[in-house]
C-alpha atoms as a PDB file:
ATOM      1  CA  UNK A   1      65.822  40.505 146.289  1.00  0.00           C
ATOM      2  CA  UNK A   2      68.478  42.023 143.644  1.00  0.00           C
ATOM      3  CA  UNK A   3      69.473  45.428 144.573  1.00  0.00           C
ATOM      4  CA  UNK A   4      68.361  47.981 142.258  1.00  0.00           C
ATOM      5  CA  UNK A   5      70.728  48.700 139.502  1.00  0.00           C
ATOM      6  CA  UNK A   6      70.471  52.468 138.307  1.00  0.00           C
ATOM      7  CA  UNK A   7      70.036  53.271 134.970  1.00  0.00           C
ATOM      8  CA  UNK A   8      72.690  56.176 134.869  1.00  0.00           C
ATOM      9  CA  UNK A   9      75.882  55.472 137.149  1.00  0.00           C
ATOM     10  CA  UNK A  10      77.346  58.465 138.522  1.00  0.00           C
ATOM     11  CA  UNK A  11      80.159  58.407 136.550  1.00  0.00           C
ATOM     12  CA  UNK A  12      78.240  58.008 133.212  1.00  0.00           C
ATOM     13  CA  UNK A  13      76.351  61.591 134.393  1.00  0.00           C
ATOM     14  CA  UNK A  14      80.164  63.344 134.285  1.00  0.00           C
ATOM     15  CA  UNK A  15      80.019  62.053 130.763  1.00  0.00           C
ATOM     16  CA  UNK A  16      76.568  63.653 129.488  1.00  0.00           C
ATOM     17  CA  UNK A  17      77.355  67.019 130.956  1.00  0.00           C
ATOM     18  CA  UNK A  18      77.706  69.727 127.514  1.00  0.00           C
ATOM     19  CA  UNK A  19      81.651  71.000 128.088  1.00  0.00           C
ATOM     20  CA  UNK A  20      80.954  72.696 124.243  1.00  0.00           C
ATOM     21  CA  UNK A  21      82.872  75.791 124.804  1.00  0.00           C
ATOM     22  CA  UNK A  22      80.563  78.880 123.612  1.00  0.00           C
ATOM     23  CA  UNK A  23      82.793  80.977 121.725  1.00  0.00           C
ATOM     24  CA  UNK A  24      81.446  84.441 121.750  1.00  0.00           C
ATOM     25  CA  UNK A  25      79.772  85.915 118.289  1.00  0.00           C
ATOM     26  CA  UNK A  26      82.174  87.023 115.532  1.00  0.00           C
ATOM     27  CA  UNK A  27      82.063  91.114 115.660  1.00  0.00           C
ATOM     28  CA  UNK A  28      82.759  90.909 111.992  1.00  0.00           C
ATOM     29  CA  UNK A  29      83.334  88.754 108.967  1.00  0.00           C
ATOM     30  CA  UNK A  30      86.167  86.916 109.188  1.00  0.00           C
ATOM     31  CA  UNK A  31      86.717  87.386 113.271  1.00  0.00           C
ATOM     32  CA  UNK A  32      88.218  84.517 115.389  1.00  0.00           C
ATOM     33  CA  UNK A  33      87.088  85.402 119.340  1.00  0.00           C
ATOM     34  CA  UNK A  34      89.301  84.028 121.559  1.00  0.00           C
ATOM     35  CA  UNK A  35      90.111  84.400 124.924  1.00  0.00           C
ATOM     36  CA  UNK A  36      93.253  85.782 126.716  1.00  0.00           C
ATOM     37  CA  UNK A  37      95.320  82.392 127.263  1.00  0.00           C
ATOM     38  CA  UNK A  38      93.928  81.613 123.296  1.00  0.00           C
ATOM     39  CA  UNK A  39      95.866  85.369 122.598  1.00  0.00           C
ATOM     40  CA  UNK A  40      98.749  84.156 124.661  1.00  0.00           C
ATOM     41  CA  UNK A  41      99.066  80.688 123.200  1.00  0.00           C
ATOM     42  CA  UNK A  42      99.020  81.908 119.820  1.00  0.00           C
ATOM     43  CA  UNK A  43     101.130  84.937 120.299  1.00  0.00           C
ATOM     44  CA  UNK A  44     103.838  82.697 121.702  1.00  0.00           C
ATOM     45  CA  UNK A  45     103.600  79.783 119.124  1.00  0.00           C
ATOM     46  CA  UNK A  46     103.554  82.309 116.219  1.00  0.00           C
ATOM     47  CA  UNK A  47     106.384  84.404 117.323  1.00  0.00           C
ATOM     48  CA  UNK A  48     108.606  81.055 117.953  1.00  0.00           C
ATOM     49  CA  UNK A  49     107.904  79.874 114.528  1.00  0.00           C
ATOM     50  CA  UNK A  50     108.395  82.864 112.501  1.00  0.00           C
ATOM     51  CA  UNK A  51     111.692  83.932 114.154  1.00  0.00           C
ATOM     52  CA  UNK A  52     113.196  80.754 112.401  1.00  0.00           C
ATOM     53  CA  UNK A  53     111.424  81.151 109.618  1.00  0.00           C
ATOM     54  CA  UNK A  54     110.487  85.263 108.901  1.00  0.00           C
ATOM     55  CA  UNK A  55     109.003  84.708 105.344  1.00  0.00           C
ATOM     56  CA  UNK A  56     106.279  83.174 107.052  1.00  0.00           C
ATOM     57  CA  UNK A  57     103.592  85.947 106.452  1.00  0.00           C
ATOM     58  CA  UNK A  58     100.904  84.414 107.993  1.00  0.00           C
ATOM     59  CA  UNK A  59     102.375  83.539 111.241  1.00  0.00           C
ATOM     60  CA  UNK A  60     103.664  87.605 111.885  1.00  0.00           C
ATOM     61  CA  UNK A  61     100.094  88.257 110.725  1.00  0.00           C
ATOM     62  CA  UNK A  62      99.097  86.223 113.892  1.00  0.00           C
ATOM     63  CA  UNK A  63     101.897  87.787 115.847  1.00  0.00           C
ATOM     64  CA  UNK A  64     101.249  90.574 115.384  1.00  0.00           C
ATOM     65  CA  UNK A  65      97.374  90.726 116.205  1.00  0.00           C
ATOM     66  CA  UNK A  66      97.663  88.304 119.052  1.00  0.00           C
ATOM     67  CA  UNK A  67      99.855  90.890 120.596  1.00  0.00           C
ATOM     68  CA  UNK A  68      97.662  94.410 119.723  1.00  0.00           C
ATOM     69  CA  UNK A  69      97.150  95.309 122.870  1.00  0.00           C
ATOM     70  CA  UNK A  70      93.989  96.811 123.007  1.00  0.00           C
ATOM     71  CA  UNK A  71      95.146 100.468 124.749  1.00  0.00           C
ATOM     72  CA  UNK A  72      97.875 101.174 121.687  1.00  0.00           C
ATOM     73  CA  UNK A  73      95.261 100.280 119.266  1.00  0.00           C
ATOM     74  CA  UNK A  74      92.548 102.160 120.108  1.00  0.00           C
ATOM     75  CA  UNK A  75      95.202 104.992 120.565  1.00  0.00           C
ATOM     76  CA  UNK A  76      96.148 104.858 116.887  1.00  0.00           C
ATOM     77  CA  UNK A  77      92.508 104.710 116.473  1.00  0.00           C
ATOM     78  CA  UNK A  78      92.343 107.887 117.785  1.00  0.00           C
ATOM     79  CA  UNK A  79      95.133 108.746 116.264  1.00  0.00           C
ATOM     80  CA  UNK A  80      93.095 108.906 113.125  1.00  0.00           C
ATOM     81  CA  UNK A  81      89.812 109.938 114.556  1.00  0.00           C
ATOM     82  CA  UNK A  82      91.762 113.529 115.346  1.00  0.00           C
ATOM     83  CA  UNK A  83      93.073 113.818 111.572  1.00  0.00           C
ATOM     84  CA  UNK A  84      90.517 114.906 108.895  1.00  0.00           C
ATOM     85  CA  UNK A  85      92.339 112.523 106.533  1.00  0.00           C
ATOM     86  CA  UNK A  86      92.576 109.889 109.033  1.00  0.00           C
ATOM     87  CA  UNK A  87      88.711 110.579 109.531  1.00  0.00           C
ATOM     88  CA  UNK A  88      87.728 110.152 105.931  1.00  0.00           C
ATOM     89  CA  UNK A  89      89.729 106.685 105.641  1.00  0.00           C
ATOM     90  CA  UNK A  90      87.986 105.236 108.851  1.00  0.00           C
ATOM     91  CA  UNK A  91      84.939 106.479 107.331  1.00  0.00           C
ATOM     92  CA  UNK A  92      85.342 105.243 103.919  1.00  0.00           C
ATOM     93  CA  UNK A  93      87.417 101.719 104.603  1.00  0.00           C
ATOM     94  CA  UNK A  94      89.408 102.035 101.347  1.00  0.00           C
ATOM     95  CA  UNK A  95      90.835  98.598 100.617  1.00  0.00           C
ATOM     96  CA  UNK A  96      94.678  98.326  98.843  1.00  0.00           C
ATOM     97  CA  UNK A  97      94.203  95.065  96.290  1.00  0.00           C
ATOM     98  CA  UNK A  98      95.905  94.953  92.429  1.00  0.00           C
ATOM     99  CA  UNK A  99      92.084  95.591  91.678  1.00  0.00           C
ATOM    100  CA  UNK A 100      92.018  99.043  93.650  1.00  0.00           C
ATOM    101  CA  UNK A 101      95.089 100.197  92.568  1.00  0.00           C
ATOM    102  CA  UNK A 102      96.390  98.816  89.139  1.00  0.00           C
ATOM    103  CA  UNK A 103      99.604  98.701  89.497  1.00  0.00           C
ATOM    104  CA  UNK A 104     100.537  98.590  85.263  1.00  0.00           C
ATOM    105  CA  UNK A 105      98.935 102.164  85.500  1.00  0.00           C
ATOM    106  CA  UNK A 106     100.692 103.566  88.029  1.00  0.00           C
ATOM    107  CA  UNK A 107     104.011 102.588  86.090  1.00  0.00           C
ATOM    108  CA  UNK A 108     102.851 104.804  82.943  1.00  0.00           C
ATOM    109  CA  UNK A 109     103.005 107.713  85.979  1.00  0.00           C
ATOM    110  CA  UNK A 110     105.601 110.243  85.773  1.00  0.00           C
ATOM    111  CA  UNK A 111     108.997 109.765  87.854  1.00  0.00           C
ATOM    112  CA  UNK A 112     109.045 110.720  91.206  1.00  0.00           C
ATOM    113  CA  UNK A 113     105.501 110.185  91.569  1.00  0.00           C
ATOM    114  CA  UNK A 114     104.320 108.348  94.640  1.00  0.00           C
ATOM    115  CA  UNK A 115     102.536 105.768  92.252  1.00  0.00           C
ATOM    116  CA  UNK A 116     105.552 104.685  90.273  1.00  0.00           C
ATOM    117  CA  UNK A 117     107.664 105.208  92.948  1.00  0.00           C
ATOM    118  CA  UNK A 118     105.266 102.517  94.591  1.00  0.00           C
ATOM    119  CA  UNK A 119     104.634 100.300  91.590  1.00  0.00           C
ATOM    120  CA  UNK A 120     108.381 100.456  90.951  1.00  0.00           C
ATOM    121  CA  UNK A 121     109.182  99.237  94.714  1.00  0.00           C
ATOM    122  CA  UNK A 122     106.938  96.493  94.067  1.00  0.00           C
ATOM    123  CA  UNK A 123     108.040  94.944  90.890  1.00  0.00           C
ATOM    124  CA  UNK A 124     111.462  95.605  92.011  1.00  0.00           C
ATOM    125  CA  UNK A 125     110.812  93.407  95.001  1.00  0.00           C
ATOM    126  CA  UNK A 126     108.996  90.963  93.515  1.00  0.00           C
ATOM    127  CA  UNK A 127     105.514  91.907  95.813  1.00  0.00           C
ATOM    128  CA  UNK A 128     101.956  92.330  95.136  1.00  0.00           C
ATOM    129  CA  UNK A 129      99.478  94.152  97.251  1.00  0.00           C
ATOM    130  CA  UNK A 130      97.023  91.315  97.653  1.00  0.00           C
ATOM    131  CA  UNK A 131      99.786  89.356  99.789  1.00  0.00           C
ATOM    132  CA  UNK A 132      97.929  91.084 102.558  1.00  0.00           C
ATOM    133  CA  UNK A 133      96.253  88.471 105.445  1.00  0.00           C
ATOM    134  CA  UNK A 134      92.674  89.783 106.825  1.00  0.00           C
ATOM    135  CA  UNK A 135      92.696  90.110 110.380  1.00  0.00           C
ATOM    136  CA  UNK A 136      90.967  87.448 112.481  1.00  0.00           C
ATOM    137  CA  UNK A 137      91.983  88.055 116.111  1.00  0.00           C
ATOM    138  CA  UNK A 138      91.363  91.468 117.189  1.00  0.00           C
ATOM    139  CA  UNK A 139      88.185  91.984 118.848  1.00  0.00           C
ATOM    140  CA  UNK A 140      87.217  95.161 118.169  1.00  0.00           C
ATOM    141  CA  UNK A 141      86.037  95.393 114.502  1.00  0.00           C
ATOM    142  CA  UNK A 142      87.242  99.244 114.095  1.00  0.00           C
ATOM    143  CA  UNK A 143      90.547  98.368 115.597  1.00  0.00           C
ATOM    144  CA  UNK A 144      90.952  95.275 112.891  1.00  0.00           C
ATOM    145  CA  UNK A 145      90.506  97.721 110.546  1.00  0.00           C
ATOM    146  CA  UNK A 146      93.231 100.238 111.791  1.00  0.00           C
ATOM    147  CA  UNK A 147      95.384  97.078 111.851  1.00  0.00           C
ATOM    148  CA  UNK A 148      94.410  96.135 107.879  1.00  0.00           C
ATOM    149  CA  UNK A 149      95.080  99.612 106.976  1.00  0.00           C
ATOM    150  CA  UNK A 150      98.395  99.314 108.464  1.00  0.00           C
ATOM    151  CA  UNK A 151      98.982  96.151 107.138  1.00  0.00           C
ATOM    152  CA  UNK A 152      98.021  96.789 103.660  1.00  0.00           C
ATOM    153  CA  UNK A 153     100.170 100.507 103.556  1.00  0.00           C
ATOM    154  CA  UNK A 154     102.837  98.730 104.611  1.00  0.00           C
ATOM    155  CA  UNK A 155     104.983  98.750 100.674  1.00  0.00           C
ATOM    156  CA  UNK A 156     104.129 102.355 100.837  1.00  0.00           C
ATOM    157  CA  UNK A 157     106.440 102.944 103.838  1.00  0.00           C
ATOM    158  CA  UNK A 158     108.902 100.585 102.413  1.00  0.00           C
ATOM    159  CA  UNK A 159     108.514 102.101  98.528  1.00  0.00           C
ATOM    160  CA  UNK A 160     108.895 106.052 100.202  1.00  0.00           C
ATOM    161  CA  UNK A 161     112.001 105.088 102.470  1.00  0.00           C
ATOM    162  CA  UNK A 162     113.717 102.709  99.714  1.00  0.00           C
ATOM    163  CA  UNK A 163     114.076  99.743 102.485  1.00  0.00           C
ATOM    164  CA  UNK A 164     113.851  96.869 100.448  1.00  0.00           C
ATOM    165  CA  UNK A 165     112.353  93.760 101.687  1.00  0.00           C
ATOM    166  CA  UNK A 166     115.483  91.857 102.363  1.00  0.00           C
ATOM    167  CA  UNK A 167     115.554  91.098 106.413  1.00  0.00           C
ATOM    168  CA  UNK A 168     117.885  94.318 107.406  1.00  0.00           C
ATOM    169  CA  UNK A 169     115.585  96.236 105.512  1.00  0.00           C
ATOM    170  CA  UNK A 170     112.392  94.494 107.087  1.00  0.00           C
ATOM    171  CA  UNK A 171     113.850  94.945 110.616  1.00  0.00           C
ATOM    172  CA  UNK A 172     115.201  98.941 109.549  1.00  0.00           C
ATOM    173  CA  UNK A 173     111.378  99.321 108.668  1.00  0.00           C
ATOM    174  CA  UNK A 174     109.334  97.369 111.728  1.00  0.00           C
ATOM    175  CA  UNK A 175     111.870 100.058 113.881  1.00  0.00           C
ATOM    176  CA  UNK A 176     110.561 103.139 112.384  1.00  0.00           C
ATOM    177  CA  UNK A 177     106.916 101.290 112.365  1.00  0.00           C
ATOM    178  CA  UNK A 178     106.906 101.170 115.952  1.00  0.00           C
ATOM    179  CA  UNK A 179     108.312 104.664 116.320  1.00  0.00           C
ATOM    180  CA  UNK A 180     105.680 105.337 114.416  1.00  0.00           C
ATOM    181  CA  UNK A 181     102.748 103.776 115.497  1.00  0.00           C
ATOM    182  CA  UNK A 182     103.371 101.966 118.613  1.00  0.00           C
ATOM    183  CA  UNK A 183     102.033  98.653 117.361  1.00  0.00           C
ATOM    184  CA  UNK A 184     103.921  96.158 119.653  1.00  0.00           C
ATOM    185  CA  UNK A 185     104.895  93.423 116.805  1.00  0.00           C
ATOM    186  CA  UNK A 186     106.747  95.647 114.771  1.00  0.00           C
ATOM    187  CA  UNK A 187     109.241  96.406 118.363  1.00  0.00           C
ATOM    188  CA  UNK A 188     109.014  92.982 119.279  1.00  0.00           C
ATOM    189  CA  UNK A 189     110.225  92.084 115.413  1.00  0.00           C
ATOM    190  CA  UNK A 190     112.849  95.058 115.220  1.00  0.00           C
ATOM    191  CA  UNK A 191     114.691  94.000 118.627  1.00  0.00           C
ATOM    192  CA  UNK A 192     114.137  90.163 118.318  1.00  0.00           C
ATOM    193  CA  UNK A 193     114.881  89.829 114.526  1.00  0.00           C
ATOM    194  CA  UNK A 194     118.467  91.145 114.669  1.00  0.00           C
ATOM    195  CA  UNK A 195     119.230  88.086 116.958  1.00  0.00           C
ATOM    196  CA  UNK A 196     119.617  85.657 113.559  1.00  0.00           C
ATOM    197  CA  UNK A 197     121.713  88.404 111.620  1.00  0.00           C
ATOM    198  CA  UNK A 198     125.717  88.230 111.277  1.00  0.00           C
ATOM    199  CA  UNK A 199     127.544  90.642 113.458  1.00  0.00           C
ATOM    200  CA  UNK A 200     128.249  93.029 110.382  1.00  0.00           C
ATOM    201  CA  UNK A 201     124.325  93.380 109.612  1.00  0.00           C
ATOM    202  CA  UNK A 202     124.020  94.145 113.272  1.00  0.00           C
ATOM    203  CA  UNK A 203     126.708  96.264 113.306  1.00  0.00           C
ATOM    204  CA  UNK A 204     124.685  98.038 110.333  1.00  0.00           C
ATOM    205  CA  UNK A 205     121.656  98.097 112.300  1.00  0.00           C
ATOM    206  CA  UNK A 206     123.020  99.512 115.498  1.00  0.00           C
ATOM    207  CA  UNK A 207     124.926 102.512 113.316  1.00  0.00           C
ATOM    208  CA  UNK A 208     123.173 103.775 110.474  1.00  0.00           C
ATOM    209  CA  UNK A 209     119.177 102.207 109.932  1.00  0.00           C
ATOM    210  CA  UNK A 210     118.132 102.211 113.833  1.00  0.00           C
ATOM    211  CA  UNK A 211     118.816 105.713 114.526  1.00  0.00           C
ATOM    212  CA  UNK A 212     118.184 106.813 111.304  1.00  0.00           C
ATOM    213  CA  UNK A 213     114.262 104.660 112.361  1.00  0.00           C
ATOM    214  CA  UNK A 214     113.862 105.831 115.702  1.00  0.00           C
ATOM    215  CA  UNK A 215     114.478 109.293 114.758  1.00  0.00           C
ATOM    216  CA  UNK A 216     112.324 109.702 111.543  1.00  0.00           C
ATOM    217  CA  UNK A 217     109.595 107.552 113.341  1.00  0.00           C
ATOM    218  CA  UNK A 218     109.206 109.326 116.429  1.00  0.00           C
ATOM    219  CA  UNK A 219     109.830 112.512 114.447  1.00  0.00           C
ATOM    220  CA  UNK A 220     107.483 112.523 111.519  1.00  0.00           C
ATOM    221  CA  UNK A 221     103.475 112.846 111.299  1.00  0.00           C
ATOM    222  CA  UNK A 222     101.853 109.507 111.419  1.00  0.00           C
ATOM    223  CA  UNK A 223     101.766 107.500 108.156  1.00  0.00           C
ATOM    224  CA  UNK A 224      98.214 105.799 109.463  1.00  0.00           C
ATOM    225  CA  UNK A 225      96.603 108.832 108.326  1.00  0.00           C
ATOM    226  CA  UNK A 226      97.798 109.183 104.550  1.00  0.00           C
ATOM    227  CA  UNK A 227      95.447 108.675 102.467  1.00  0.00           C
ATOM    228  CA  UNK A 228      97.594 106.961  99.752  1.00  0.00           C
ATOM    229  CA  UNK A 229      95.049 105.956  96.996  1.00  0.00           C
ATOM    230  CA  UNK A 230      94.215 110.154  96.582  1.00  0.00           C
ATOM    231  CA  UNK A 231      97.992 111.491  96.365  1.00  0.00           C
ATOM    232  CA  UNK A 232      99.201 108.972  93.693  1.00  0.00           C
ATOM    233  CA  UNK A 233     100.654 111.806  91.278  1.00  0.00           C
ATOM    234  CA  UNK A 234     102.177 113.613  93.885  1.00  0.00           C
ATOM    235  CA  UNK A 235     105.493 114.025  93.739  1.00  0.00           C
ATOM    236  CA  UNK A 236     107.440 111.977  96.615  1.00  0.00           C
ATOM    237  CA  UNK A 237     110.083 114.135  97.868  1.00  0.00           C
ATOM    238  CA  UNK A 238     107.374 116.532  98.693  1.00  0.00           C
ATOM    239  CA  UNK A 239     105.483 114.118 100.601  1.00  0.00           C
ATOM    240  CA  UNK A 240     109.167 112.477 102.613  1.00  0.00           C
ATOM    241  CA  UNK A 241     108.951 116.708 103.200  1.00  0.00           C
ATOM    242  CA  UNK A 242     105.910 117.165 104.093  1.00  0.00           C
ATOM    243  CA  UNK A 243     105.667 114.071 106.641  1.00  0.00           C
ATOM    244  CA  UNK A 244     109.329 114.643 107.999  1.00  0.00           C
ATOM    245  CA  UNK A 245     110.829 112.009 107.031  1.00  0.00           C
ATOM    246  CA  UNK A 246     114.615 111.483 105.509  1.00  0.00           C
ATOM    247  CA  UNK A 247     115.598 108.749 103.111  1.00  0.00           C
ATOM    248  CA  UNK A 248     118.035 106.460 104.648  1.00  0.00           C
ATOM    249  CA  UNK A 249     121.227 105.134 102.727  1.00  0.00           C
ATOM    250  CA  UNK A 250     120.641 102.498 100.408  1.00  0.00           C
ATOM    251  CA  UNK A 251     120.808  99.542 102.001  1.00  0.00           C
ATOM    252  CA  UNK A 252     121.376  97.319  98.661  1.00  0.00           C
ATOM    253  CA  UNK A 253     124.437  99.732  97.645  1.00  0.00           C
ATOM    254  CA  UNK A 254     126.131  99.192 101.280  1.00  0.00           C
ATOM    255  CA  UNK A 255     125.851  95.567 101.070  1.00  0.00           C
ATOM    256  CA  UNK A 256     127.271  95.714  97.435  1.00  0.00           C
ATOM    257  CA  UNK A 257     130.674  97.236  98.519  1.00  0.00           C
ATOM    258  CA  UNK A 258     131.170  95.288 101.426  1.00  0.00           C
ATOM    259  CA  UNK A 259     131.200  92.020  99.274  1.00  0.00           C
ATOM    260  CA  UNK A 260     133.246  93.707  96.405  1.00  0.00           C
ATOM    261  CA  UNK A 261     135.949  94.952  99.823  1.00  0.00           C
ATOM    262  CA  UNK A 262     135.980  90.965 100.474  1.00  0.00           C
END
């Protein structure tokens, strides 16, 4: 008599087992759930990248979500929750696109208004407001939005404190932003960043644009909770007042007469 052969060998039974990972629901449109190592594998392979190549906008977008720690974020949150202005933008989600704001209007403003100050900064530089990545990996949908609001006021800072976007003025800015607002990325990007510079842009760094950051950051209200789209026509050197904050040295002009010394 043959022995029995059975229909499904032990091995095979490995092979029908469901190993479909179930990701968790989105919490909003546009969310990515992941896990911790997921957070820690992208954090790591995002920072690598863009640190040899910092025009990549998407991959500090990823950096820098991968790496909101949930305490600091819910801290700005509340941050906001404990401002009537910051309040009113978590309650009405105001969105900064070339369709919210139009930026050819802004430049008919009068000068020394916030919006042509802003919509000067921006042709200047060569940006537009809808560069702006959603965010996809923080869990908590009220937090992604604290981090899109941040994201998307992010020419205001630069357009109020003159940094342009060249990378010493990036790094002067991401210094003050974490002053500011504790979001990790913009420390991680202000003490990593200066790694790729010459020593005379670091030497710029270290004496004029880092303390100048750390001490109007730390020192002046919290820039989360202006509500940017309602003071347009304000003047700005009432608003650098108002929030504490000094104008640095213009970074362009330094540069310029340390080539024409050469």
């Amino acid at each position: 008599m043959r022995p029995r052969i059975p229909t499904i060998l032990p091995s095979a039974r490995l092979l029908q087992r469901d190993y479909t990972y179930n990701a968790p629901s989105p919490n909003y449109p546009g969310h990515v759930p992941t896990n911790l190592f997921q957070k820690l594998f992208l954090a790591a392979g995002s920072g690598i990248y863009s640190f040899f190549d910092p025009k990549r906008a998407d991959l500090i977008a990823t950096l820098g979500e991968t790496t909101a720690v949930p305490f600091l974020m819910k801290r700005l949150r509340d941050t906001m929750l404990s401002d009537p202005t910051g309040r009113r933008i978590l309650r009405d989600r105001p969105r900064i696109t070339s369709t919210s704001i139009h930026i050819d209007k802004l430049l008919e403003y009068p000068e020394n208004t916030i919006g042509r100050t802003y919509a000067e900064w921006l042709k200047r530089e060569g940006v537009s407001p809808d560069t702006r990545a959603r965010v996809r990996y923080i869990d908590d949908e009220e937090c992604a939005y604290v981090m899109q609001r941040y994201r998307e006021c992010h020419d205001f800072y630069h357009a109020i404190t003159g940094l342009p976007i060249i990378i010493e003025g990036e790094i002067s800015l991401k210094m003050f932003e974490f002053a500011n607002t504790l979001i990790p990325m913009t420390g991680i990007g202000a003490v990593l960043a200066p790694l790729r510079l010459k020593p005379k842009q670091r030497e710029r760094l270290r004496t004029i644009y880092f303390p100048w950051a750390i001490k109007n950051g730390a020192t002046a209200k919290p820039l989360i909770n202006v509500y940017w789209e309602e003071i347009l026509d304000r003047d700005v050197q009432e608003l650098r007042n108002e929030l504490g904050i000094e104008k640095p040295p213009d970074l362009r002009e330094l540069r310029k007469k340390r080539i024409s010394r050469l």
